[in-house]
PDB file of N, CA and C in Angstrom:
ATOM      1  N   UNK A   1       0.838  -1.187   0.000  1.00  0.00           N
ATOM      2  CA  UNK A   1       0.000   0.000   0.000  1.00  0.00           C
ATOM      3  C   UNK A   1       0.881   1.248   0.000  1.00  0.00           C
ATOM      4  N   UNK A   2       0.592   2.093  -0.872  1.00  0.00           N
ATOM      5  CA  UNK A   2       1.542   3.666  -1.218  1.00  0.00           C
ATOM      6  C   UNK A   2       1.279   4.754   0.028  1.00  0.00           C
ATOM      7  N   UNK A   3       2.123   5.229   0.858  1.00  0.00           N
ATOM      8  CA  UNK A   3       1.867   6.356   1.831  1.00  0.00           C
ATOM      9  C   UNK A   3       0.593   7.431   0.938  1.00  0.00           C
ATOM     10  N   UNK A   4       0.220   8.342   1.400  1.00  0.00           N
ATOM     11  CA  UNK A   4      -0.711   9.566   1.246  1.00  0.00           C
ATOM     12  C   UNK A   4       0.997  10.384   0.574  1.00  0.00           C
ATOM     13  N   UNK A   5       2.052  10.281   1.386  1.00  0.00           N
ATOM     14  CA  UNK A   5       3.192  10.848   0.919  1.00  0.00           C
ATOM     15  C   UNK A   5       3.115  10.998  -0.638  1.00  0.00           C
ATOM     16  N   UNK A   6       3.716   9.499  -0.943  1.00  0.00           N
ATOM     17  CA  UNK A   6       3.680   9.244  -2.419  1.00  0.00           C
ATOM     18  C   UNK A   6       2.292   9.642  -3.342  1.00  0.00           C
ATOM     19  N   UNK A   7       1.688  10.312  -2.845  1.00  0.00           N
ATOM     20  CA  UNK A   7       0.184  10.769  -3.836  1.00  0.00           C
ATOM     21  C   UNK A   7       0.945  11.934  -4.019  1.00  0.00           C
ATOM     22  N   UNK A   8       1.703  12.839  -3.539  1.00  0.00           N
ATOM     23  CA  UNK A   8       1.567  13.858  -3.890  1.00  0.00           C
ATOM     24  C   UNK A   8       3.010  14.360  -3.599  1.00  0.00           C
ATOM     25  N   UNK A   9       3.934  13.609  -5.220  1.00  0.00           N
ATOM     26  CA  UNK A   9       4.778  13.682  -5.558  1.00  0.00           C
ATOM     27  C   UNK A   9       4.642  13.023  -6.908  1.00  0.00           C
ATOM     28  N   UNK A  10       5.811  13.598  -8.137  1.00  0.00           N
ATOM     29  CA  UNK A  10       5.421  12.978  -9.296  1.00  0.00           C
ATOM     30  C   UNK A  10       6.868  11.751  -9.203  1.00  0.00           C
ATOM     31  N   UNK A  11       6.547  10.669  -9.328  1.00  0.00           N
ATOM     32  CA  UNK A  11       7.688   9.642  -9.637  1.00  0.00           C
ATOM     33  C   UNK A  11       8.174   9.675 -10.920  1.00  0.00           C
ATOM     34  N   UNK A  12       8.232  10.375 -11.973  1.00  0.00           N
ATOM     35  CA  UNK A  12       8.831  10.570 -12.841  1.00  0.00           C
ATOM     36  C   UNK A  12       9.846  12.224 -12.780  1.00  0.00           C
ATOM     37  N   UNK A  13      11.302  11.650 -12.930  1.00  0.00           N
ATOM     38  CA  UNK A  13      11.741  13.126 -12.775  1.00  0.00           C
ATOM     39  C   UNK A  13      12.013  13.419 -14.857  1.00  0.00           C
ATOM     40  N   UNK A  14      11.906  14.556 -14.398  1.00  0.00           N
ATOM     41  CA  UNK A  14      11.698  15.385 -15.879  1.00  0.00           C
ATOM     42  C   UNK A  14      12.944  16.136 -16.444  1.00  0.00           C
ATOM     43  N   UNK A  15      13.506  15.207 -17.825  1.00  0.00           N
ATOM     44  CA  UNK A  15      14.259  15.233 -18.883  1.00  0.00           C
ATOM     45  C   UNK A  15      14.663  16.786 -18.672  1.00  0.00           C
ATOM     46  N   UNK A  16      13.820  17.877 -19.076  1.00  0.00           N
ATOM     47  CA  UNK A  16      13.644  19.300 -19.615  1.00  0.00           C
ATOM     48  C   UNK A  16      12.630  20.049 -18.708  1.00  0.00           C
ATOM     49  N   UNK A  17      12.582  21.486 -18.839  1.00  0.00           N
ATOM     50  CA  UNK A  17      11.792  22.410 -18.216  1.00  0.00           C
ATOM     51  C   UNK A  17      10.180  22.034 -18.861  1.00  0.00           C
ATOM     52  N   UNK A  18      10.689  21.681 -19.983  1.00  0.00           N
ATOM     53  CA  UNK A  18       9.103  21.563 -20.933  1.00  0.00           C
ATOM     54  C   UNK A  18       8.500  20.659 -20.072  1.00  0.00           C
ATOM     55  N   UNK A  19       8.703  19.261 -19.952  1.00  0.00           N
ATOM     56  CA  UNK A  19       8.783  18.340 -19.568  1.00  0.00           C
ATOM     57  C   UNK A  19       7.803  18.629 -18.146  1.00  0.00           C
ATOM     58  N   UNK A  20       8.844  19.209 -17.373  1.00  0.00           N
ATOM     59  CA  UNK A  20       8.509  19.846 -15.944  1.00  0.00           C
ATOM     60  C   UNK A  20       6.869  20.398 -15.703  1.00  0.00           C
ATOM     61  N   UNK A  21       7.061  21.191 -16.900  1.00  0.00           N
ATOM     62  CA  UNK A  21       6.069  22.318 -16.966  1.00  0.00           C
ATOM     63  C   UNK A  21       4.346  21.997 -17.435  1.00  0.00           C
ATOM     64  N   UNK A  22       4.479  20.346 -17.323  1.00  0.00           N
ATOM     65  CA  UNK A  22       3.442  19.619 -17.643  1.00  0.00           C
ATOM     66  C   UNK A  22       3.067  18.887 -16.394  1.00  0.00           C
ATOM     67  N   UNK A  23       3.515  19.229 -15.366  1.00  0.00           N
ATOM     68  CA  UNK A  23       3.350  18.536 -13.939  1.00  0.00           C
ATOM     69  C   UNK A  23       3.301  19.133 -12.571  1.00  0.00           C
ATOM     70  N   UNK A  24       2.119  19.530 -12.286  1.00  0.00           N
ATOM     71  CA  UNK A  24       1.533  20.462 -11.430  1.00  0.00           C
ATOM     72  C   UNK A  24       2.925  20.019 -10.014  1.00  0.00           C
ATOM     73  N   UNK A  25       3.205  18.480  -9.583  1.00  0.00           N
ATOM     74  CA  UNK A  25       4.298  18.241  -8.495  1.00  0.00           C
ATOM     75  C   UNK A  25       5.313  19.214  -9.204  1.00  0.00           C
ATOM     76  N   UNK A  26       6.183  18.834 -10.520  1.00  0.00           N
ATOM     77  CA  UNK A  26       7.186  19.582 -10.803  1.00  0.00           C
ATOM     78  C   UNK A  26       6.997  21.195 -10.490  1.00  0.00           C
ATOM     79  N   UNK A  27       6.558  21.705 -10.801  1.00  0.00           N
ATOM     80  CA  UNK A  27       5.780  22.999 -11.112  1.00  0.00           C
ATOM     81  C   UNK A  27       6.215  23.825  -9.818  1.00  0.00           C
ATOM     82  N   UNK A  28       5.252  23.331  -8.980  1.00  0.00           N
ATOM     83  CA  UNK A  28       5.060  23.501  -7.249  1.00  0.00           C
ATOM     84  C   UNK A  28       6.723  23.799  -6.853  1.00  0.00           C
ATOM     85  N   UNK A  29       7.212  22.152  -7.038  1.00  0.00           N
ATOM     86  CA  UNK A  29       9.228  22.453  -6.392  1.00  0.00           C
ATOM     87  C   UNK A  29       9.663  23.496  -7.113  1.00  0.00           C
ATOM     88  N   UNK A  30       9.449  23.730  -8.807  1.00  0.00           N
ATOM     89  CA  UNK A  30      10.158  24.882  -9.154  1.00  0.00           C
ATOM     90  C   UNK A  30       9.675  26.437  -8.686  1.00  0.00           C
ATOM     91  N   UNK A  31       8.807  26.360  -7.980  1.00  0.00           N
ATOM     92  CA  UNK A  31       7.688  27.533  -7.110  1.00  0.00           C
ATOM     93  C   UNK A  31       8.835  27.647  -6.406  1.00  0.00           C
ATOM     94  N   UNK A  32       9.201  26.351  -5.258  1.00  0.00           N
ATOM     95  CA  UNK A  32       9.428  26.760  -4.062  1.00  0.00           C
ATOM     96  C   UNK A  32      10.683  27.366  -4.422  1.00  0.00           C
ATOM     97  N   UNK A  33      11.768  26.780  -5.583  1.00  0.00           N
ATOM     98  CA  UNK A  33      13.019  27.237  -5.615  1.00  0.00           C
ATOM     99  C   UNK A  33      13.253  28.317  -5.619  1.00  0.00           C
ATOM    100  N   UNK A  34      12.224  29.092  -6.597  1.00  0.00           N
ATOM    101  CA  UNK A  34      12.537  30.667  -7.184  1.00  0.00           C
ATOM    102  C   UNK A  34      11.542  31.262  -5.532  1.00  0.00           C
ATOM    103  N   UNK A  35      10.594  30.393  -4.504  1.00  0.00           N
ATOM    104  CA  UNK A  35      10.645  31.387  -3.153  1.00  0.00           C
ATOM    105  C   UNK A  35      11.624  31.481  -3.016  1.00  0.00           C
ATOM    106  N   UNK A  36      12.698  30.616  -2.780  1.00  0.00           N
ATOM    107  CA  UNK A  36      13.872  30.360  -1.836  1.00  0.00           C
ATOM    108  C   UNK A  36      14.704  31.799  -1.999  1.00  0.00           C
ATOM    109  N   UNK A  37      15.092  32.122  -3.365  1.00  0.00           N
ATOM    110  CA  UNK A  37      15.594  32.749  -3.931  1.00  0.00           C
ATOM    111  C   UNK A  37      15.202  34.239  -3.511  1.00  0.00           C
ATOM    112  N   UNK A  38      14.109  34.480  -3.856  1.00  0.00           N
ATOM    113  CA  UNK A  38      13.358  35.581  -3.118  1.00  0.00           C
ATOM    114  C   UNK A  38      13.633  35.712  -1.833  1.00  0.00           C
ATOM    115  N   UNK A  39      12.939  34.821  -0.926  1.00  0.00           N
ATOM    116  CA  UNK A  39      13.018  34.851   0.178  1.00  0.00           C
ATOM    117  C   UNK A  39      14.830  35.307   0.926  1.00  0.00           C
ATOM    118  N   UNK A  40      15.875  35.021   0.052  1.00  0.00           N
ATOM    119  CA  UNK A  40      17.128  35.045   0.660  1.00  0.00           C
ATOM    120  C   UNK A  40      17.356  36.077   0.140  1.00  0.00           C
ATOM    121  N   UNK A  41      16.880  36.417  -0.826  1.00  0.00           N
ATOM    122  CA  UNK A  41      17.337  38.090  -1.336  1.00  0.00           C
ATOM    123  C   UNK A  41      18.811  38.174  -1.613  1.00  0.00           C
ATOM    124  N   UNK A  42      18.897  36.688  -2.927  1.00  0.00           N
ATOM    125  CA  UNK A  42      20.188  36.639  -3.542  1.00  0.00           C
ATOM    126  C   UNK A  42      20.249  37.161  -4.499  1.00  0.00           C
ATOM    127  N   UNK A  43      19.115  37.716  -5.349  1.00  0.00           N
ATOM    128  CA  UNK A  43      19.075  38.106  -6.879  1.00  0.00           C
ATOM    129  C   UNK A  43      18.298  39.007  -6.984  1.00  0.00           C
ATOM    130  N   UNK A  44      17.969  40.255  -8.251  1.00  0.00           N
ATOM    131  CA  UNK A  44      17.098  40.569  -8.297  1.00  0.00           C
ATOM    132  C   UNK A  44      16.931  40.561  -9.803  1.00  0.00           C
ATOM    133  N   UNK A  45      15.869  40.281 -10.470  1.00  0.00           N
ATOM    134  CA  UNK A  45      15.738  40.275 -11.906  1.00  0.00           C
ATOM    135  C   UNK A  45      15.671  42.551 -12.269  1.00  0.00           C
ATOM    136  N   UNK A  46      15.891  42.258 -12.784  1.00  0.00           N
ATOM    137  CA  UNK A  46      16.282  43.303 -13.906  1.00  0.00           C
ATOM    138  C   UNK A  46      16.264  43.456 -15.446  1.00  0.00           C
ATOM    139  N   UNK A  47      15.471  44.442 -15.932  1.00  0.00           N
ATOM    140  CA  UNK A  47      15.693  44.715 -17.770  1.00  0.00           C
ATOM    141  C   UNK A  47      16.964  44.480 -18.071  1.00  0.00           C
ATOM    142  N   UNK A  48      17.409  43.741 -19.283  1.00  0.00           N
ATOM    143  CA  UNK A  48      18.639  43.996 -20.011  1.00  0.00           C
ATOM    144  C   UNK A  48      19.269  44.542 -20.858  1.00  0.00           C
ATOM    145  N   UNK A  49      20.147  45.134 -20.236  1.00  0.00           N
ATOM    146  CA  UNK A  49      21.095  46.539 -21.083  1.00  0.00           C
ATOM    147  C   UNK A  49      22.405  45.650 -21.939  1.00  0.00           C
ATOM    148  N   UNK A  50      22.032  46.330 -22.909  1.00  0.00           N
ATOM    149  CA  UNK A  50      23.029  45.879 -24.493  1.00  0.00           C
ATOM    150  C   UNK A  50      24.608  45.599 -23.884  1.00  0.00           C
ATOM    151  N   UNK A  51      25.333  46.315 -22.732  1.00  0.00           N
ATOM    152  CA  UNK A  51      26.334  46.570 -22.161  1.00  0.00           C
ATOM    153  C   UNK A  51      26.388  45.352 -21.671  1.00  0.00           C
ATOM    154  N   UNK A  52      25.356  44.786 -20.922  1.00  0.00           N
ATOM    155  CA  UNK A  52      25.356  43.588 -20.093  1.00  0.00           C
ATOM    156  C   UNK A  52      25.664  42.210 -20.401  1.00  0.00           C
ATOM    157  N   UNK A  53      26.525  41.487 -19.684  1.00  0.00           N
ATOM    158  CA  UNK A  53      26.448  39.762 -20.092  1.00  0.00           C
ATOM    159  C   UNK A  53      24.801  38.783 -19.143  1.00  0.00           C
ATOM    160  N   UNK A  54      24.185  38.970 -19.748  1.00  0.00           N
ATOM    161  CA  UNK A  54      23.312  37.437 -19.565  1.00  0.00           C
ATOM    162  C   UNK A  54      23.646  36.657 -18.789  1.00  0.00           C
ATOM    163  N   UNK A  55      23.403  36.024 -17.380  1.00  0.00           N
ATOM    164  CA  UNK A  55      23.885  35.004 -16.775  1.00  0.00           C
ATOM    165  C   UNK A  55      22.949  33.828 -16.886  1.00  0.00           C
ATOM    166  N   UNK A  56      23.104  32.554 -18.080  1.00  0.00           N
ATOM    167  CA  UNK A  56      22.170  31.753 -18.306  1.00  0.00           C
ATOM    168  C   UNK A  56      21.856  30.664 -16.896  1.00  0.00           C
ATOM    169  N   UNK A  57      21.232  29.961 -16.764  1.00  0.00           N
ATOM    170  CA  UNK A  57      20.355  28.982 -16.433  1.00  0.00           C
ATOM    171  C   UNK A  57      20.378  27.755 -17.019  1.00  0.00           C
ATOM    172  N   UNK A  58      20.032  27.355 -15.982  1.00  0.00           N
ATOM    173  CA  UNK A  58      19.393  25.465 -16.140  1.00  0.00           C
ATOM    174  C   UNK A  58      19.168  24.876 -15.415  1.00  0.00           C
ATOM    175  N   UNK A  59      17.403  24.381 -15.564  1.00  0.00           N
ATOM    176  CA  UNK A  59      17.353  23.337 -13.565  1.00  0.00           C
ATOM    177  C   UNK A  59      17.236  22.295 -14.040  1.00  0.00           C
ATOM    178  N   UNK A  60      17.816  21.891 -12.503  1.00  0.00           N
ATOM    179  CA  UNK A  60      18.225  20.495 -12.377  1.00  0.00           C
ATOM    180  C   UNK A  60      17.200  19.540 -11.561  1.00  0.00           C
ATOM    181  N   UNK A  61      16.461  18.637 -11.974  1.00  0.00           N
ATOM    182  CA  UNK A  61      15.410  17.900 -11.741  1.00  0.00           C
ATOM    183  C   UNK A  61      15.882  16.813 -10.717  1.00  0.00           C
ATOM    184  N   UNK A  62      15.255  16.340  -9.546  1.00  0.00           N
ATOM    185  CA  UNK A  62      15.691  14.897  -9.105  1.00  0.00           C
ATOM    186  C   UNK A  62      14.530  14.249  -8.223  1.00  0.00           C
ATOM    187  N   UNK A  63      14.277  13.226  -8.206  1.00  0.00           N
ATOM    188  CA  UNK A  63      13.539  12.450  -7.144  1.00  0.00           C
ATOM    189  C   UNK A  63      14.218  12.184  -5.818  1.00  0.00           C
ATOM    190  N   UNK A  64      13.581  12.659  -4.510  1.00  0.00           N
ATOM    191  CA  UNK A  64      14.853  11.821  -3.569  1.00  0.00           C
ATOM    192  C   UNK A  64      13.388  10.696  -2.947  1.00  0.00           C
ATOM    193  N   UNK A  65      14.371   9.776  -2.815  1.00  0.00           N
ATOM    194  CA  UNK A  65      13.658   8.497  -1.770  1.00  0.00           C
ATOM    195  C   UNK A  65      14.048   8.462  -0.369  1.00  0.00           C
ATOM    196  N   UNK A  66      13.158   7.626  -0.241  1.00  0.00           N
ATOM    197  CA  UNK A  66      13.101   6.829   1.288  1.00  0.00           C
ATOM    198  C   UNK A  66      14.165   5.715   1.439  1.00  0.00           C
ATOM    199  N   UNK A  67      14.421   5.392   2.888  1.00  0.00           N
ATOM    200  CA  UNK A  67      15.119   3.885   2.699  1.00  0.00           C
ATOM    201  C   UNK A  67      14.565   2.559   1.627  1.00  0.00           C
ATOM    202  N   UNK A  68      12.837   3.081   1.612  1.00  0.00           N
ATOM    203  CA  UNK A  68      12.542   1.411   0.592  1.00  0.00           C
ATOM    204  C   UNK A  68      12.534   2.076  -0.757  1.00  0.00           C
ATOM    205  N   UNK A  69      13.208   2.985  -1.412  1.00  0.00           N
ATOM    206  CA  UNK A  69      12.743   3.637  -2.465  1.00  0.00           C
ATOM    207  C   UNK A  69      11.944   4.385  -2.935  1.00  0.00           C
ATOM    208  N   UNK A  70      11.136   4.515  -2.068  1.00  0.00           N
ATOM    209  CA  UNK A  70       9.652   5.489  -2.178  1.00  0.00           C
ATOM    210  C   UNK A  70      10.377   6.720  -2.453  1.00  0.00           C
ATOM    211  N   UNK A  71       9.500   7.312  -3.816  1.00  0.00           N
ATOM    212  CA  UNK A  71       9.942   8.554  -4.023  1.00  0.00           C
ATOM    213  C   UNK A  71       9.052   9.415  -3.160  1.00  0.00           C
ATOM    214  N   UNK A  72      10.146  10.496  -2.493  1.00  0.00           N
ATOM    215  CA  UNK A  72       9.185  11.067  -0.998  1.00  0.00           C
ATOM    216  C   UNK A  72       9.060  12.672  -1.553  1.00  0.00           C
ATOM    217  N   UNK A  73       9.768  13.161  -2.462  1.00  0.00           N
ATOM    218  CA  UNK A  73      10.024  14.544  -2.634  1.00  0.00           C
ATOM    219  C   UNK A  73      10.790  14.942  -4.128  1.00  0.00           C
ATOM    220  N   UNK A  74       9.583  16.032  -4.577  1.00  0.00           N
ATOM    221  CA  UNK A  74      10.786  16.108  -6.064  1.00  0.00           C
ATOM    222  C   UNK A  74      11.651  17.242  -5.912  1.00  0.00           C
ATOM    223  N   UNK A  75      12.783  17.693  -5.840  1.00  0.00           N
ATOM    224  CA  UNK A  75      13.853  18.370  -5.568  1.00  0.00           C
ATOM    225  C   UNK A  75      14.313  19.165  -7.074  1.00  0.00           C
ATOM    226  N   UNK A  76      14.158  20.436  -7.194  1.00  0.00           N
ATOM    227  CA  UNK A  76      15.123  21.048  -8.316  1.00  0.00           C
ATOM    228  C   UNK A  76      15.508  22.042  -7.660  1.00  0.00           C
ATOM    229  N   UNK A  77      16.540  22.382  -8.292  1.00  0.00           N
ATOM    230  CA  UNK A  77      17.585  23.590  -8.344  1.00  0.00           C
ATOM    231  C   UNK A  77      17.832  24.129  -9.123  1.00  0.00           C
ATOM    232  N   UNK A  78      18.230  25.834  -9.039  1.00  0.00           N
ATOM    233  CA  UNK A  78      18.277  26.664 -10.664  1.00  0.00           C
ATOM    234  C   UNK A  78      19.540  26.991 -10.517  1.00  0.00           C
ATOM    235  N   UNK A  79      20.253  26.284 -11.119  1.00  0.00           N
ATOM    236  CA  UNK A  79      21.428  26.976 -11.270  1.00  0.00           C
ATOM    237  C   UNK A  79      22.244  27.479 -12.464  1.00  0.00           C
ATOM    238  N   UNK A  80      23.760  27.696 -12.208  1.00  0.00           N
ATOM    239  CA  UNK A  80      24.124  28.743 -13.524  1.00  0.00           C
ATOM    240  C   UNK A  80      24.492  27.709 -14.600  1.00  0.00           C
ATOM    241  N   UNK A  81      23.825  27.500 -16.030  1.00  0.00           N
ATOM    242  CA  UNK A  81      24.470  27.120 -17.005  1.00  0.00           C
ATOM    243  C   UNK A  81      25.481  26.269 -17.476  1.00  0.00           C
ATOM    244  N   UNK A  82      26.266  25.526 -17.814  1.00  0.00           N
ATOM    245  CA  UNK A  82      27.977  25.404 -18.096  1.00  0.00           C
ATOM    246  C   UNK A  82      28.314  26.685 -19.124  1.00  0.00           C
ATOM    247  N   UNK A  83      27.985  26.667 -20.098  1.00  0.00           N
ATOM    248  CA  UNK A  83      28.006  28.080 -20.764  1.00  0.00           C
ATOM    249  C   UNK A  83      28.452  28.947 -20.528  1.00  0.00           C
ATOM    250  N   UNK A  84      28.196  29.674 -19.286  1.00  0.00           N
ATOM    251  CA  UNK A  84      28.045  31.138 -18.518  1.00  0.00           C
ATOM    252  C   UNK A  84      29.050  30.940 -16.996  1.00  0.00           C
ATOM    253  N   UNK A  85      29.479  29.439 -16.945  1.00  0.00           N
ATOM    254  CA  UNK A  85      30.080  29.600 -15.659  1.00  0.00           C
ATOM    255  C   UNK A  85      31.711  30.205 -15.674  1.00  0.00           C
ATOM    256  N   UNK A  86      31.987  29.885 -16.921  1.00  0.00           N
ATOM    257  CA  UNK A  86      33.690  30.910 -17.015  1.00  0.00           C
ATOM    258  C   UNK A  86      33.301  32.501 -17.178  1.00  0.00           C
ATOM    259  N   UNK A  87      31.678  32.906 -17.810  1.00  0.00           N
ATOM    260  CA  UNK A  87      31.513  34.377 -17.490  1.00  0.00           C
ATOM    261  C   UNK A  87      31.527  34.785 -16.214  1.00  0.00           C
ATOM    262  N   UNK A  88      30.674  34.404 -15.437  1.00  0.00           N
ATOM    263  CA  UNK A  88      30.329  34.572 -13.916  1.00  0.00           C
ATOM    264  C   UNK A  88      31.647  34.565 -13.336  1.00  0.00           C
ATOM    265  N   UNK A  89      32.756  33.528 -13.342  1.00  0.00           N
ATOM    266  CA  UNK A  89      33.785  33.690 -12.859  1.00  0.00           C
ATOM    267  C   UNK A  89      34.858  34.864 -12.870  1.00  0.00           C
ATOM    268  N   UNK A  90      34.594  35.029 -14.345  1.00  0.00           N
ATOM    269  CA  UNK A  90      35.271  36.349 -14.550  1.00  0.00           C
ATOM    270  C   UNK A  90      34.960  37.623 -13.875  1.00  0.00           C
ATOM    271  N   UNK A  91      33.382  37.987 -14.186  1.00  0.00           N
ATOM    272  CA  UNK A  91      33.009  38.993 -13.525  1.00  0.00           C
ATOM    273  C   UNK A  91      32.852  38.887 -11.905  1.00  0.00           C
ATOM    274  N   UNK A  92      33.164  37.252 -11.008  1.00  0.00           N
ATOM    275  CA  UNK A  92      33.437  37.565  -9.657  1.00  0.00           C
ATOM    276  C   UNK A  92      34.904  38.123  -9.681  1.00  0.00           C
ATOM    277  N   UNK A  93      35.083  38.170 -10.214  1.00  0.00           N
ATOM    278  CA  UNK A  93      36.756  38.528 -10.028  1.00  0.00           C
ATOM    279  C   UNK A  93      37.328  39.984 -10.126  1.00  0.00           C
ATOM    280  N   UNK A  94      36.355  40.426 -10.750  1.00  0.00           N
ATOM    281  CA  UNK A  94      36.600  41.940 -11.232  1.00  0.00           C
ATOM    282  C   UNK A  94      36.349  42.484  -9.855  1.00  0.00           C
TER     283      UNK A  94
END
């Protein structure tokens, strides 16, 4: 018999954002990430000026389990790109 847990989590983790963006569980974790974000008052979005480098993106999807495998929680993270991570480096440096 499946916990009430496992109802309300998706056991499929998702390839792409597209992917994601078809799954009210996915959806929700990528909610909470961009609270997190807010809430810590690490970023602030901003218009982009022609002068400016772009710092790209890409989240990262995962299921975590239980000791018997039960998927208990879907977990993403937004983080920086491969692309953009020798930019970012540069401009921490400046």
């Amino acid at each position: 018999m499946e916990s009430l847990l496992t109802l309300v989590v998706s056991k499929v983790e998702p390839k792409n954002v597209k992917e994601a963006l078809t799954d009210e569980f996915w959806i929700e974790a990528m909610q909470k990430e961009l609270d997190q974000f807010k809430r810590s008052e690490v970023w602030d979005l901003v218009p982009r000026l022609e002068v400016m480098n772009v710092i790209g993106t890409e989240w990262i999807f995962k299921n975590k389990s239980d000791e018997h495998g039960t998927v208990t929680r879907n977990k993403t993270r937004l983080v920086v790109s491969d692309g953009c991570k020798e930019c970012l480096s540069k401009w921490l440096l400046e």
